[in-house]
C-alpha atoms as a PDB file:
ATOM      1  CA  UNK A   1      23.139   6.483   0.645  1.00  0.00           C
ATOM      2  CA  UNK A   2      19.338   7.775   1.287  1.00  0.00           C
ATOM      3  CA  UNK A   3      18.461   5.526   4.811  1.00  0.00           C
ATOM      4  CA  UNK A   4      15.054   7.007   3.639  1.00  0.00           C
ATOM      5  CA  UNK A   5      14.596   5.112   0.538  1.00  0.00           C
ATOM      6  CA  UNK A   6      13.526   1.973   1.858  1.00  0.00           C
ATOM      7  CA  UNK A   7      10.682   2.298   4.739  1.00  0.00           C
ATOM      8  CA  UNK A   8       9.988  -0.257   7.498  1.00  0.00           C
ATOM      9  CA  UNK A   9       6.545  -1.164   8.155  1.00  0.00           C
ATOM     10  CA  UNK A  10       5.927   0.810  10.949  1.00  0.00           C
ATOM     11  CA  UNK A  11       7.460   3.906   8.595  1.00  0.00           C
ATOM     12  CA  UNK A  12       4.838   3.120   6.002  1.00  0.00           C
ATOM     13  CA  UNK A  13       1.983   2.836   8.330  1.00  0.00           C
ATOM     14  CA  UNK A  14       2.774   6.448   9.339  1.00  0.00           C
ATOM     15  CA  UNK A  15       3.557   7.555   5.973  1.00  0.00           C
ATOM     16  CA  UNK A  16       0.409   6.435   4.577  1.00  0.00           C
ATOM     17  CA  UNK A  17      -1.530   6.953   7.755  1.00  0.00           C
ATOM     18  CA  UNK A  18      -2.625   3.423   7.154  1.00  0.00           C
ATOM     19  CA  UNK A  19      -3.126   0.490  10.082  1.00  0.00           C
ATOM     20  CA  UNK A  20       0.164  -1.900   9.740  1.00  0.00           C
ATOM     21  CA  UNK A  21      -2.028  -5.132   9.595  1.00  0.00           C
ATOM     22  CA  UNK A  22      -4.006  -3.926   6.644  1.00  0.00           C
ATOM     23  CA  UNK A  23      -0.921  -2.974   4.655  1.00  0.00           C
ATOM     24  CA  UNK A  24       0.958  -6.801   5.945  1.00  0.00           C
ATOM     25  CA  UNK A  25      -2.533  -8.027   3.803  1.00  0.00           C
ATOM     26  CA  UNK A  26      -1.807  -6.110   1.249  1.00  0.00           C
ATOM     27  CA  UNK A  27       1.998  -6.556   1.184  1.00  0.00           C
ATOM     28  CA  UNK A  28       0.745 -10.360   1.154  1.00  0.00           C
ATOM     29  CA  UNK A  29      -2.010 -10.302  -1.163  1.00  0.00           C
ATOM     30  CA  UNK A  30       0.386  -8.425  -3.996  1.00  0.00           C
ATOM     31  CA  UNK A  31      -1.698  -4.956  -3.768  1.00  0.00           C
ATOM     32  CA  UNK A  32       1.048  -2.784  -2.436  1.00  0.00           C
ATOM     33  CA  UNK A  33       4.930  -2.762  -4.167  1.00  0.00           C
ATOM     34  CA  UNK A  34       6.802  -4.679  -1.333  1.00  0.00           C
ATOM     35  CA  UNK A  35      10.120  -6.933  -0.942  1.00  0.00           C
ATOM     36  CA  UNK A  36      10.066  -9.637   1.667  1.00  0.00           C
ATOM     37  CA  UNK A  37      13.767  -9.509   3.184  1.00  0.00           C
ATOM     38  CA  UNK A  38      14.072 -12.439   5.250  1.00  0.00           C
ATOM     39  CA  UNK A  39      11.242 -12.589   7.545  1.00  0.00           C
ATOM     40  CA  UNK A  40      10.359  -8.591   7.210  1.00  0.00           C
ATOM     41  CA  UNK A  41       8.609  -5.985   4.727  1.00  0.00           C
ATOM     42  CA  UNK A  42      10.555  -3.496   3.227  1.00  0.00           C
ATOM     43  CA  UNK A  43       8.468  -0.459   1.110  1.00  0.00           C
ATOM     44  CA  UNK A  44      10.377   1.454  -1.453  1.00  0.00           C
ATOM     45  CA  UNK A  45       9.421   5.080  -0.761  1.00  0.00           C
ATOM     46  CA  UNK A  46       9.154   5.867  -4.569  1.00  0.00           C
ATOM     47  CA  UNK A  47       7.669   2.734  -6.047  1.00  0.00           C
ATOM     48  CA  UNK A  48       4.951   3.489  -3.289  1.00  0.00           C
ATOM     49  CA  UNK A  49       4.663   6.894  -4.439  1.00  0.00           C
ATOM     50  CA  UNK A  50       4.129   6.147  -7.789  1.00  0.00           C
ATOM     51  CA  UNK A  51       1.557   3.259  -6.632  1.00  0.00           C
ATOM     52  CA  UNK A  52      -0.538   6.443  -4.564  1.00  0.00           C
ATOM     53  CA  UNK A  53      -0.430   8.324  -7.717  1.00  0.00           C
ATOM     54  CA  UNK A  54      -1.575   5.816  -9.826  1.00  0.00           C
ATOM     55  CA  UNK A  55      -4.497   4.432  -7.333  1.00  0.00           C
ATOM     56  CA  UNK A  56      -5.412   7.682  -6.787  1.00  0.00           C
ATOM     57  CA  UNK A  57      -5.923   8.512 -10.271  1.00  0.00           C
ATOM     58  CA  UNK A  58      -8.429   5.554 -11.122  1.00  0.00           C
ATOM     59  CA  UNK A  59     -11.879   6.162 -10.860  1.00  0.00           C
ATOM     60  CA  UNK A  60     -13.694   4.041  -7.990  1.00  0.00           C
ATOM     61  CA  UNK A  61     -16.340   1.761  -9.415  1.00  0.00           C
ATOM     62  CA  UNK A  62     -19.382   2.681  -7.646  1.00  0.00           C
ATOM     63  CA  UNK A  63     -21.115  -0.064  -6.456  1.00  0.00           C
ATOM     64  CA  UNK A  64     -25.123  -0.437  -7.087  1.00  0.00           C
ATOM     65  CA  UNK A  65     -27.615  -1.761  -5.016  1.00  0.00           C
ATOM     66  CA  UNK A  66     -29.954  -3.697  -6.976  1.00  0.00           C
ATOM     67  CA  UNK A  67     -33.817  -3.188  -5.544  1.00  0.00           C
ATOM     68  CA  UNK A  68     -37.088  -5.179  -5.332  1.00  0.00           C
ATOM     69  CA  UNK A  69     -39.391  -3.403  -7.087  1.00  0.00           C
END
């Protein structure tokens, strides 16, 4: 069995180089693949491959700042 497939919270913060309270709000919020086991988050490593791969591939909208003229 791979004890790397699944990845703790702490594992994904360092994976991702990411801060672990912004990824619990996204773990929350739906925006990141997660599965709630009891009262913890657990991160498949591929599903959150595949999610990097797929954000990373859509454009950014660019946001415009409307001026007074």
């Amino acid at each position: 069995m791979d004890r790397t497939k699944w990845l703790t919270i702490e594992e994904l913060a360092e994976y991702l180089k990411m801060g672990r309270t912004k990824l619990y709000r996204m773990a929350q919020d739906g925006e990141i693949p997660a599965s709630k086991v009891g009262n913890q988050w657990r991160f498949d490593r591929e599903r959150i491959d595949a999610w990097m791969n797929e954000t990373m591939s859509t454009p950014i909208e660019k946001k415009t700042r409307v001026q007074n003229a």
